[in-house]
Every structure is written in structure tokens, then in C-alpha cells.
N, C-alpha and C. Protein backbone atom coordinates (compact mmCIF):
# COMPACT_ATOMS: atom_id res chain seq x y z
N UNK A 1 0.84 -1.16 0.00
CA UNK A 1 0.00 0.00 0.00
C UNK A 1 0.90 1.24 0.00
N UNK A 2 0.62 1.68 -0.39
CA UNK A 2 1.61 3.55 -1.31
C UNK A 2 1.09 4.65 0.08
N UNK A 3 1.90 5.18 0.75
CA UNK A 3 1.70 6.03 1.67
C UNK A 3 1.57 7.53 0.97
N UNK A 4 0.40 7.73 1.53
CA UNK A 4 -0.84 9.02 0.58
C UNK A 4 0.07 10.39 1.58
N UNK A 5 0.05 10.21 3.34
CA UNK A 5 0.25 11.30 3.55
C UNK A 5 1.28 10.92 4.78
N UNK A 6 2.07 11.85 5.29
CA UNK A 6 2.62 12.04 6.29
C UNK A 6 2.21 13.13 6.98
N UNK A 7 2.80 13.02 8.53
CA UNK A 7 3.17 14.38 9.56
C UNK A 7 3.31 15.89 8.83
N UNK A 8 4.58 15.40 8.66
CA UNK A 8 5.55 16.73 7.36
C UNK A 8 4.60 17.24 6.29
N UNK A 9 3.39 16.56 5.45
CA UNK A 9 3.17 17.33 4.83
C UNK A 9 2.21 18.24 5.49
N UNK A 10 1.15 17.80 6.33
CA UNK A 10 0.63 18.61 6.71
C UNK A 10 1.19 19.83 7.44
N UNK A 11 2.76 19.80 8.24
CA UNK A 11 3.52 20.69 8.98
C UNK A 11 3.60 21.66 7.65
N UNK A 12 4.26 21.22 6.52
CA UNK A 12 4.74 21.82 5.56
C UNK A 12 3.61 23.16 5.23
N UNK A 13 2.55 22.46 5.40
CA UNK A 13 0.96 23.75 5.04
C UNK A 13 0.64 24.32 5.75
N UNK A 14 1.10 24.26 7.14
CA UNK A 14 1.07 25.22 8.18
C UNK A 14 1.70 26.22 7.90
N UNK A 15 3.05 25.59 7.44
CA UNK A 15 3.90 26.50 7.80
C UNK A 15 3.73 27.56 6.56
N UNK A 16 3.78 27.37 5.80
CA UNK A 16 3.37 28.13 4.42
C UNK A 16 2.45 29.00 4.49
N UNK A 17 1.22 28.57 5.23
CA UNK A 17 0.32 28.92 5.79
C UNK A 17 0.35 30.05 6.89
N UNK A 18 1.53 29.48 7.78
CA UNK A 18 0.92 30.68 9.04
C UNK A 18 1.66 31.98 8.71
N UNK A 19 0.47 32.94 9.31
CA UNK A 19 1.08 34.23 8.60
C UNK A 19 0.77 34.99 10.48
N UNK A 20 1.05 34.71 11.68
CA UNK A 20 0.79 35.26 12.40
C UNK A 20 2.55 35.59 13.25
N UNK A 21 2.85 37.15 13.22
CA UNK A 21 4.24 37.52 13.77
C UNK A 21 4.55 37.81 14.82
N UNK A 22 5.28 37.97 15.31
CA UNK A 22 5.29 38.85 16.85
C UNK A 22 6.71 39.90 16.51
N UNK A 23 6.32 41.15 17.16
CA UNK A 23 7.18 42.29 16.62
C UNK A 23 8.28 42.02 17.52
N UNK A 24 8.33 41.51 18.54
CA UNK A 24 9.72 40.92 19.01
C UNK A 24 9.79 39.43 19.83
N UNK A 25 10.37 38.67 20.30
CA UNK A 25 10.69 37.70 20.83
C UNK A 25 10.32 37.92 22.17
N UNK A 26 8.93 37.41 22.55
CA UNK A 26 8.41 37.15 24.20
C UNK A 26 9.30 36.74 25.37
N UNK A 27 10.50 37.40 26.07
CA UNK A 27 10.98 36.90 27.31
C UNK A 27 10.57 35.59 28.02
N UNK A 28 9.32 35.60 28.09
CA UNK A 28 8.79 33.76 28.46
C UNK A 28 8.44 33.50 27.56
N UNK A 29 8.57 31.77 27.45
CA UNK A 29 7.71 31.54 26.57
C UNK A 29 6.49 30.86 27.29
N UNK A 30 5.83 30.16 26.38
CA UNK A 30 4.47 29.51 27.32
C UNK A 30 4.23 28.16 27.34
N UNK A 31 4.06 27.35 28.45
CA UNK A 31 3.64 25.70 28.15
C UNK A 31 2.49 25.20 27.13
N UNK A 32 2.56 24.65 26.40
CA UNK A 32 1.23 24.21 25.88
C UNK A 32 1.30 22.95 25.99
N UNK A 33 -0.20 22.62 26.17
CA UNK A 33 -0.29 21.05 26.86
C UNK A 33 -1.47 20.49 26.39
N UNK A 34 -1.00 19.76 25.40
CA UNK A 34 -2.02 19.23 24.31
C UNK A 34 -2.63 17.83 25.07
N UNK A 35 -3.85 17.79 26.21
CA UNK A 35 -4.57 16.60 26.47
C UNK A 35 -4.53 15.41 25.34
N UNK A 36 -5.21 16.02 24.12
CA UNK A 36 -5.29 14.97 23.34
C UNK A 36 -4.45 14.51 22.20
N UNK A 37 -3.51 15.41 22.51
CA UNK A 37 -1.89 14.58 22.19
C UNK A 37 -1.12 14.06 23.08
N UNK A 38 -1.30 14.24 24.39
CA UNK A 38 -0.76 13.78 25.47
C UNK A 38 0.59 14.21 25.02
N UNK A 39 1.43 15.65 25.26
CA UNK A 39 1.95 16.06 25.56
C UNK A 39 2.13 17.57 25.71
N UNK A 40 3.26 17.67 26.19
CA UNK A 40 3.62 19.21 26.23
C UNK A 40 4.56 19.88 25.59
N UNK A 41 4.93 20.91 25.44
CA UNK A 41 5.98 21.97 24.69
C UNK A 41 6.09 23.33 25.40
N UNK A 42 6.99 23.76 25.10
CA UNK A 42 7.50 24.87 25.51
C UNK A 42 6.97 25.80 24.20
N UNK A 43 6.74 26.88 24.01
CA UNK A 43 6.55 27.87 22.63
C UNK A 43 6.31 29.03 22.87
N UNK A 44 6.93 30.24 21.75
CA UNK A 44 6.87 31.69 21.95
C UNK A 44 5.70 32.38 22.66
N UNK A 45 4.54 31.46 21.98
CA UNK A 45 3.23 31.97 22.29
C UNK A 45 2.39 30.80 22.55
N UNK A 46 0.97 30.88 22.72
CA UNK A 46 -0.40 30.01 22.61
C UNK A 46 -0.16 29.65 20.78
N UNK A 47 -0.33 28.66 20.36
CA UNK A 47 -0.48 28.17 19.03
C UNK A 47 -1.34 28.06 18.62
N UNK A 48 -1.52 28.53 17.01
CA UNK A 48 -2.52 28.62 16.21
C UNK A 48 -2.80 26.54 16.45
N UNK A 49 -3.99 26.33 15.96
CA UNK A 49 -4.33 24.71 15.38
C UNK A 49 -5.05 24.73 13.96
N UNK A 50 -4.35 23.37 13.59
CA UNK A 50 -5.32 22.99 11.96
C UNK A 50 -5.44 21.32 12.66
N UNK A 51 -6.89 20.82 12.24
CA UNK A 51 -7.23 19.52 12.30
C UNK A 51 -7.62 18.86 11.18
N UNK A 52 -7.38 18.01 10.71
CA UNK A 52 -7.71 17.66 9.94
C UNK A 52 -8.20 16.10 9.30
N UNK A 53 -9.34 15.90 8.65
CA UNK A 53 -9.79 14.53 8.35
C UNK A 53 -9.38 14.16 7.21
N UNK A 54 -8.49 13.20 6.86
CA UNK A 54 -8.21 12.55 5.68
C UNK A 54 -8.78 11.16 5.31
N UNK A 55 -9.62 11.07 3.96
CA UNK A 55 -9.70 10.09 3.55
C UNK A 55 -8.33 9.15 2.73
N UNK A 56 -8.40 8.08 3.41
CA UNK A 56 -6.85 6.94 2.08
C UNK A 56 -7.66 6.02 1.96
N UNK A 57 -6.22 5.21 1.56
CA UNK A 57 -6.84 3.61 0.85
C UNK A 57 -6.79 3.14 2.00
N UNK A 58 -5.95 3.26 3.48
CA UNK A 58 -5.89 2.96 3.97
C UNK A 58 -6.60 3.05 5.28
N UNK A 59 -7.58 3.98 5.02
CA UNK A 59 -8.75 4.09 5.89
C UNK A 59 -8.14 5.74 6.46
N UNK A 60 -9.45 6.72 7.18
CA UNK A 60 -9.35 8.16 7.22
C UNK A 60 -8.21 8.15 8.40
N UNK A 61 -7.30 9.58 8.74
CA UNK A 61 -6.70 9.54 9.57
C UNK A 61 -6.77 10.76 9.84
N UNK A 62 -6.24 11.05 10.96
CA UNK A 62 -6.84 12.71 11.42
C UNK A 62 -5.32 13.48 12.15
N UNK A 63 -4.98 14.40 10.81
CA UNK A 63 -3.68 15.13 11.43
C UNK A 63 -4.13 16.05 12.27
N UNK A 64 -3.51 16.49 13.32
CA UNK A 64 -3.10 17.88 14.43
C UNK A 64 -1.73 18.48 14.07
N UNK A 65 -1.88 19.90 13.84
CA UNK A 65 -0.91 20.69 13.78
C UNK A 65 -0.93 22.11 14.65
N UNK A 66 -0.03 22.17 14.99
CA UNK A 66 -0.03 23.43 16.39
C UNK A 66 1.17 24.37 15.96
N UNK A 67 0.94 25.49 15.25
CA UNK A 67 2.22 26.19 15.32
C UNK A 67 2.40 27.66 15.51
N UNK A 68 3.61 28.26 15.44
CA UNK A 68 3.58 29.59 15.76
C UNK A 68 5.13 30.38 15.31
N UNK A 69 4.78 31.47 15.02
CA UNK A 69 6.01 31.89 14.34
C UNK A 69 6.13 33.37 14.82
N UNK A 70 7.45 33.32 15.24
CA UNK A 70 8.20 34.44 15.92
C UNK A 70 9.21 34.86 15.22
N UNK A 71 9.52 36.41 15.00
CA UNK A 71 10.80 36.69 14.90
C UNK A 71 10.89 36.05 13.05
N UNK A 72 11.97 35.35 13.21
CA UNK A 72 12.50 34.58 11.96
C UNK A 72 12.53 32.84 12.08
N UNK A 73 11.67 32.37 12.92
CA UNK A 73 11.88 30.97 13.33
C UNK A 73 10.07 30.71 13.09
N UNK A 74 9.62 29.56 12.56
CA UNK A 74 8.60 29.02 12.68
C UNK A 74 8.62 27.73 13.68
N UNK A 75 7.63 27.21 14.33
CA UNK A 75 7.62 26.41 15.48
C UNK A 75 6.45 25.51 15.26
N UNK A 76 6.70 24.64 14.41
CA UNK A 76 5.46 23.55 14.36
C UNK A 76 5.06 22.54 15.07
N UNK A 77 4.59 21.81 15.74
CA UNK A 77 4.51 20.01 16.43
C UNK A 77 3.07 19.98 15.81
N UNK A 78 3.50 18.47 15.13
CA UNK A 78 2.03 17.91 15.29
C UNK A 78 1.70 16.43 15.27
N UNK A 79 1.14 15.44 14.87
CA UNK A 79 0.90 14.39 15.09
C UNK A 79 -0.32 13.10 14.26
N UNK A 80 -0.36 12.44 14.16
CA UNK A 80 -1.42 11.79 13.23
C UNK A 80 -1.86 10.71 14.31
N UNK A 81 -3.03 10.74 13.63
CA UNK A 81 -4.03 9.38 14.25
C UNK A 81 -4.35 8.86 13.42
N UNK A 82 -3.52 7.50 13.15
CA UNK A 82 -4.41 6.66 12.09
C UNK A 82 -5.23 5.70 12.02
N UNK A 83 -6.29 5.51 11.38
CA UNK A 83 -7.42 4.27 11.40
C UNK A 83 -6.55 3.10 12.29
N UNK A 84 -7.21 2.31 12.67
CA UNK A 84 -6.64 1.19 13.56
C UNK A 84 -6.58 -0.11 12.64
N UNK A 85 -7.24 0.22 11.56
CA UNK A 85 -6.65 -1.09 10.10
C UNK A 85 -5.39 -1.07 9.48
N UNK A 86 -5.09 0.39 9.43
CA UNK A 86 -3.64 0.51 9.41
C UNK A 86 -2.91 0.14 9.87
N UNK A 87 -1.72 -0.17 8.91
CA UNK A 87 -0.18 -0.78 8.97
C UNK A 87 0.86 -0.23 9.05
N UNK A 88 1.77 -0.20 9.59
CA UNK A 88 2.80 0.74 9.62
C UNK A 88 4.18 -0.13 10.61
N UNK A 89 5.53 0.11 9.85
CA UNK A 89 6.76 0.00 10.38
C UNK A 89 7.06 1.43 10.97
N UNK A 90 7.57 1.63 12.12
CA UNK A 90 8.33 2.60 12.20
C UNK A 90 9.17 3.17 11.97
N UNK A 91 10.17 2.33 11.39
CA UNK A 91 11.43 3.10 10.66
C UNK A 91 10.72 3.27 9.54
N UNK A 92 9.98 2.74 8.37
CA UNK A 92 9.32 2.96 7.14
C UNK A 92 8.85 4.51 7.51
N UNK A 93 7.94 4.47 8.57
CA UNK A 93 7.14 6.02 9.08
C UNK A 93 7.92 7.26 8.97
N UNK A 94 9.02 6.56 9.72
CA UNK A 94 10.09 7.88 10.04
C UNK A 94 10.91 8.17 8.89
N UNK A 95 11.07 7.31 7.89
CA UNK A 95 11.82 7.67 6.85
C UNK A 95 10.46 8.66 6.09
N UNK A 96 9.46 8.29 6.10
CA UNK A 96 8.54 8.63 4.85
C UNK A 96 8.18 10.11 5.45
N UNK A 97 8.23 10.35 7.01
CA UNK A 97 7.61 11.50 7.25
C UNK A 97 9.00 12.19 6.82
N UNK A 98 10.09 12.18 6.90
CA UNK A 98 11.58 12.95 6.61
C UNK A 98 11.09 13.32 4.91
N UNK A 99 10.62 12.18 4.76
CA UNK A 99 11.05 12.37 2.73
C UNK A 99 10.02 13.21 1.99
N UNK A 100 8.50 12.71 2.86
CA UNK A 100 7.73 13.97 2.42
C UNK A 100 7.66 15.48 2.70
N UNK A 101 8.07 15.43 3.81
CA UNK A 101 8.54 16.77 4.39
C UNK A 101 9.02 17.55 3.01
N UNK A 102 10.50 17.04 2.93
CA UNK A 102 11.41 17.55 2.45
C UNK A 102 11.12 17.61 0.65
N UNK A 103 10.53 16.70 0.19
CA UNK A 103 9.43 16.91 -1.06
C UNK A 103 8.68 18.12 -1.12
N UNK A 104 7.48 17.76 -0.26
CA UNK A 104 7.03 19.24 0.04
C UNK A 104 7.52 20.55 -0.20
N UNK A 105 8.34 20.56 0.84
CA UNK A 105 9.13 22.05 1.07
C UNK A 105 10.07 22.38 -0.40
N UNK A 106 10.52 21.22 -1.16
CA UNK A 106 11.21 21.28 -2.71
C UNK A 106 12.75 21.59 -1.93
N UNK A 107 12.86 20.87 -0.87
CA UNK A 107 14.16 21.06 0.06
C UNK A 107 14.82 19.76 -0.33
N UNK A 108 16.32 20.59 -0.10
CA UNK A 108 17.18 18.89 -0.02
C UNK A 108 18.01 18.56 1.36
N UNK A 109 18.16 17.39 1.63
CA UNK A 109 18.60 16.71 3.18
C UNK A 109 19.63 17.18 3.26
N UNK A 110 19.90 17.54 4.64
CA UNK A 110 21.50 18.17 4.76
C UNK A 110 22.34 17.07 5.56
N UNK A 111 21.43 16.19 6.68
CA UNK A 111 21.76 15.36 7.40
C UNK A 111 20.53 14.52 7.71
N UNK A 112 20.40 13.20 8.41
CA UNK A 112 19.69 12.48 8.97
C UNK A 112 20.10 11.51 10.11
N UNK A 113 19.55 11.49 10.90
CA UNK A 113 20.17 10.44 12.45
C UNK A 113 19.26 10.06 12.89
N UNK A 114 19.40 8.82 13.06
CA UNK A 114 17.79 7.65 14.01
C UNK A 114 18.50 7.92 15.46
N UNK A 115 17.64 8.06 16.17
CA UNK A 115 17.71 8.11 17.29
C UNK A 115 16.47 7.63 18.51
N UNK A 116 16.84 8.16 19.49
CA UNK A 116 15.64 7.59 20.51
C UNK A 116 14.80 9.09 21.43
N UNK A 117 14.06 8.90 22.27
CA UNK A 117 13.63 10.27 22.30
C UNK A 117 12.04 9.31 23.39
N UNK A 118 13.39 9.38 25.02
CA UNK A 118 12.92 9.00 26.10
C UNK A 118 12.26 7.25 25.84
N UNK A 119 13.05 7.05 25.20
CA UNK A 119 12.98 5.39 24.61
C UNK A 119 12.12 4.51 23.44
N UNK A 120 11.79 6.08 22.99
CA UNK A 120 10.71 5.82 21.61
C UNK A 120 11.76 5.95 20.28
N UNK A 121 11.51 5.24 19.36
CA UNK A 121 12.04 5.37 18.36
C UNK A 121 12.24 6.41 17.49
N UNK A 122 12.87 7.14 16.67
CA UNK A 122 12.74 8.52 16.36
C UNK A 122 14.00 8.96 15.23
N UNK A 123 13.95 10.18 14.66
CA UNK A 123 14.40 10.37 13.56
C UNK A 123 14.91 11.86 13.79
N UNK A 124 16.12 12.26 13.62
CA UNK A 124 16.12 13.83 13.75
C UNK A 124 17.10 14.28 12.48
N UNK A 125 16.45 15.30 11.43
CA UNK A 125 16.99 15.74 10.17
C UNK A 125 17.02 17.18 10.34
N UNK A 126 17.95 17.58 9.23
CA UNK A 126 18.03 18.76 9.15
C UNK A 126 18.10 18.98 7.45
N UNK A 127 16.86 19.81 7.10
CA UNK A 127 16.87 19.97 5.32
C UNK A 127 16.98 21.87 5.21
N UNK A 128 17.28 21.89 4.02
CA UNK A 128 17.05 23.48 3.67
C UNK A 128 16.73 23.71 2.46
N UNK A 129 15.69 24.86 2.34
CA UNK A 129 15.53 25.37 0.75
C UNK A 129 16.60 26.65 0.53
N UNK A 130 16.43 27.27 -0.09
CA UNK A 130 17.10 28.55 -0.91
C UNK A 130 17.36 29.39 0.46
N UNK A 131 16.04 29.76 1.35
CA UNK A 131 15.95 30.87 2.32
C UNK A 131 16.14 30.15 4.01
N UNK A 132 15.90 28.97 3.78
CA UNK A 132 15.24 28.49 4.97
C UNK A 132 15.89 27.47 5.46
N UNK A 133 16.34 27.07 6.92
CA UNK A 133 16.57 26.04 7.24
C UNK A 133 16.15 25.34 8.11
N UNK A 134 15.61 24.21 8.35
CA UNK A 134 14.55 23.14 9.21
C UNK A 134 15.18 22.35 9.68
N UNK A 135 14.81 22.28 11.20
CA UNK A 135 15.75 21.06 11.73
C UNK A 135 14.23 20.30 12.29
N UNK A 136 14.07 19.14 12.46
CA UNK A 136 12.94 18.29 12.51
C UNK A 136 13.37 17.39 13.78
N UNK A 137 12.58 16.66 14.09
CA UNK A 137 12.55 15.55 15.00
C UNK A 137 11.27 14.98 14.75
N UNK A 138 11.16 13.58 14.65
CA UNK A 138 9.99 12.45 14.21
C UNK A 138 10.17 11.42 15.26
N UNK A 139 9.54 11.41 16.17
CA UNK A 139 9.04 10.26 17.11
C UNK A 139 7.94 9.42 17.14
N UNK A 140 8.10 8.04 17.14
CA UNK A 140 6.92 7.30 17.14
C UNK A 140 6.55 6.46 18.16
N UNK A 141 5.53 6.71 19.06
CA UNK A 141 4.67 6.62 20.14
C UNK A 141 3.66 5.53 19.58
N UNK A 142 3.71 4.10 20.27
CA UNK A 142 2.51 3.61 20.01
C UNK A 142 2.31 3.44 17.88
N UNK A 143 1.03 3.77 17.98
CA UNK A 143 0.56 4.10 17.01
C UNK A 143 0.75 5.20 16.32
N UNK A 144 1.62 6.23 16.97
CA UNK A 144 1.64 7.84 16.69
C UNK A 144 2.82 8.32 16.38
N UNK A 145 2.82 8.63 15.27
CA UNK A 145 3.47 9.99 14.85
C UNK A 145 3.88 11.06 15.09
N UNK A 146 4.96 11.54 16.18
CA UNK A 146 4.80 13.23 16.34
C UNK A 146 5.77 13.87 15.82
N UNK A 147 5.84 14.91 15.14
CA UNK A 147 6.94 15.49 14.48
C UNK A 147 6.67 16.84 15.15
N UNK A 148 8.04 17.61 14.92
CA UNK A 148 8.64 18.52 15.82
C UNK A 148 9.20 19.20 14.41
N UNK A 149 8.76 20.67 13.95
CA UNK A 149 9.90 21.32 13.02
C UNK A 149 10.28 22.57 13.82
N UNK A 150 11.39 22.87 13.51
CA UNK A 150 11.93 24.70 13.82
C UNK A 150 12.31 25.26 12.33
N UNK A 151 11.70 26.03 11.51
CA UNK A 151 12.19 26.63 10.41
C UNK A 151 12.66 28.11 10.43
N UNK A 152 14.56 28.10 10.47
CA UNK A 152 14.78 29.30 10.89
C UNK A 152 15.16 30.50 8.96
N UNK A 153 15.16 31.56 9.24
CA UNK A 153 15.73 32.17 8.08
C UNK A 153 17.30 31.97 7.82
N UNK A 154 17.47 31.22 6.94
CA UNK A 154 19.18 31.33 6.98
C UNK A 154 20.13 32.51 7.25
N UNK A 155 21.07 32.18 7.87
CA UNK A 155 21.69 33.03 8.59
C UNK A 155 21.26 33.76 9.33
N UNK A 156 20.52 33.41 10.28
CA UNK A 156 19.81 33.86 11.90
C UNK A 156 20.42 32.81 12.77
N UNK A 157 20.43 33.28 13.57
CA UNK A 157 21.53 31.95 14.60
C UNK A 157 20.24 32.19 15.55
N UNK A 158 19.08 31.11 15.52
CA UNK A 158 18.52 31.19 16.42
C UNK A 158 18.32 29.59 17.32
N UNK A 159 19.51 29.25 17.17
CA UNK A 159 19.67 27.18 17.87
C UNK A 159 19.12 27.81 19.33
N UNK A 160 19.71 28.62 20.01
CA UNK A 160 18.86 28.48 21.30
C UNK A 160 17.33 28.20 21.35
N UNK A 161 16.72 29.07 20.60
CA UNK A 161 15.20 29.20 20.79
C UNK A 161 14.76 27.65 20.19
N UNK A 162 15.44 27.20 18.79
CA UNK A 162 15.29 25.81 18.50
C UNK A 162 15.36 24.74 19.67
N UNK A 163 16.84 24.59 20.41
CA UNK A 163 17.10 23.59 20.97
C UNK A 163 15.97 23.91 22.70
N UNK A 164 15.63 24.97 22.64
CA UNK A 164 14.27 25.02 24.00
C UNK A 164 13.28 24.75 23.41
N UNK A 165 12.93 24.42 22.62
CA UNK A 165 11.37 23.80 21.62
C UNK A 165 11.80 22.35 21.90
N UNK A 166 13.39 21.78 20.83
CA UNK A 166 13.20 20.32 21.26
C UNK A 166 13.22 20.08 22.65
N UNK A 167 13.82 20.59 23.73
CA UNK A 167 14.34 19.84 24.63
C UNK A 167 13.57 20.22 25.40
N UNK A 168 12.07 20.90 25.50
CA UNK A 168 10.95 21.23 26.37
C UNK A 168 9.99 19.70 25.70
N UNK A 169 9.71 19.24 24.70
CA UNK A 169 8.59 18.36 23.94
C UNK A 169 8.61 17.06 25.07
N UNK A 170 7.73 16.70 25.66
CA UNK A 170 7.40 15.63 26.77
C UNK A 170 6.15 15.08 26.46
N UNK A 171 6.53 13.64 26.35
CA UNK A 171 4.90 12.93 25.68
C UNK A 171 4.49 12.55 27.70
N UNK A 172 3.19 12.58 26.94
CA UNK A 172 2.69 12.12 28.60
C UNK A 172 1.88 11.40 28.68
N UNK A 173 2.12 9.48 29.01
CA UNK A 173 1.88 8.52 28.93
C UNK A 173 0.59 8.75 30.22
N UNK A 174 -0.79 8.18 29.87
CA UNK A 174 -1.68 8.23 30.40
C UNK A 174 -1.61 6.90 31.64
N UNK A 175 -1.97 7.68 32.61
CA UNK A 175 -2.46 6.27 33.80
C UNK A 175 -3.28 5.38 33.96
């Protein structure tokens, strides 16, 4: 079966998409704590959301995207729920959400590393177009998908504000 959609593309239409700025960089940032993603993040602001219902061959699946854009950095997380007939490898997932991403965006890979991410399986890339550079993280939870982008303007040195986005993201395993 031919994989119709990933994480990344829907991140990719956010991001294209969000047109909301802030005239300078917020001193705090703010927790957001997605119940029905069961986790949390650190971010500039409260985040815009897109939900969305997809029909496949493989039965409907329903992306979440949460993002927000400050300054010269965009800040996406989001996540998929797929039908429960669905099939899926996780390394297959994590490669396909990297490749559509980076399709999408008409970007090429600068790097890629499998990794782990609090003992879940996971993927962390870094692609760039002409203007832009994206560093990603793809974790797979269960059944779930969560991807993590930072898209900064090239030549902005903004890794701090990046590396407090990844290193705030906490899934939160229900009791």
C-alpha cells in the first residue's frame, strides 16, 4: 500500500500557511499542553491549530498541527491518528515522514540520524531550501506519529530558541 500522507506534509501547510508575527521575541515563553496529544511543549506563544480529516486507501486519519512563528523561526509540532486497520513499520514512518517533508518544502537533506527520544524510536533531520533552514525531529509513540519542526531564516543563529522547543517536547503517557 503507497503512503498518501505524512506528519511533514501537513507541517509543511502550516507552515506556508501561518502568517501570524510577533514584533519581538516574548521573554517567556508559554507551556502548551495538548490533552489529546498527550503532551507538552515549551513555545513563543499560545499556538494557532489545523485539524484535519483525511480520507486513504488505507482508511481516514486525522492530522493535528499546532504552530507559531516568531521573529524569523517558525515552530510547528504535530501528530497523526491513524485508522486502527492501518499498517505501519516505524522506521518505514520515520523515513517517509523525513522524505515527504522535504518533497514538500522542494528542500534537499542536509543530514539524517535515528535516534531515541525517552525510549521511543525517532528520527532527527536537518533539510534546507534557498531561504530556509529546518531542523525536525519524528518520534513514534505507540501508534503515533509526532513530528517537531523549527524553520529558521538562513543566517539567523537562532539554535537556542530551536534547541528550548526540542528539549521542552514531553509525551505524557496516560495512567
Amino acid at each position: 500500500m503507497k503512503r498518501l500522507w505524512s506528519v511533514g506534509l501537513l507541517l509543511v501547510a502550516s507552515l506556508i500557511a501561518q502568517s501570524q508575527e510577533l514584533a519581538s521575541q516574548p521573554r517567556e515563553w508559554v507551556r502548551f499542553d495538548s490533552r489529546v496529544g498527550q503532551f507538552t511543549v515549551l513555545l513563543p506563544q499560545m499556538p494557532s491549530e489545523k485539524i484535519e480529516i483525511v480520507a486513504s486507501t488505507g482508511g481516514p486519519y486525522t492530522s493535528h498541527v499546532f504552530s507559531v512563528k516568531a521573529n524569523n523561526t517558525t515552530f510547528l509540532v504535530g501528530w497523526v491518528d491513524y485508522n486502527e486497520k492501518f499498517k505501519f513499520g516505524s522506521q518505514s514512518e520515520l523515513n517517509a515522514n523525513r522524505d515527504n517533508f522535504i518533497k514538500e518544502i522542494k528542500g534537499k537533506l542536509v543530514s539524517s540520524n535515528n535516534t531515541t527520544f525517552d525510549g521511543y524510536q525517532g528520527l532527527e533531520f536537518v533539510a534546507e531550501t534557498g531561504d530556509t533552514v529546518y531542523k525536525s525531529r519524528v518520534v513514534i509513540v505507540g501508534r503515533r506519529p509526532y513530528q517537531l519542526i523549527a524553520g529558521t531564516t538562513k543566517g539567523v543563529d537562532d539554535s537556542a530558541n530551536t534547541m528550548r522547543f526540542f528539549e521542552s517536547f514531553k509525551i505524557k503517557i496516560p495512567n
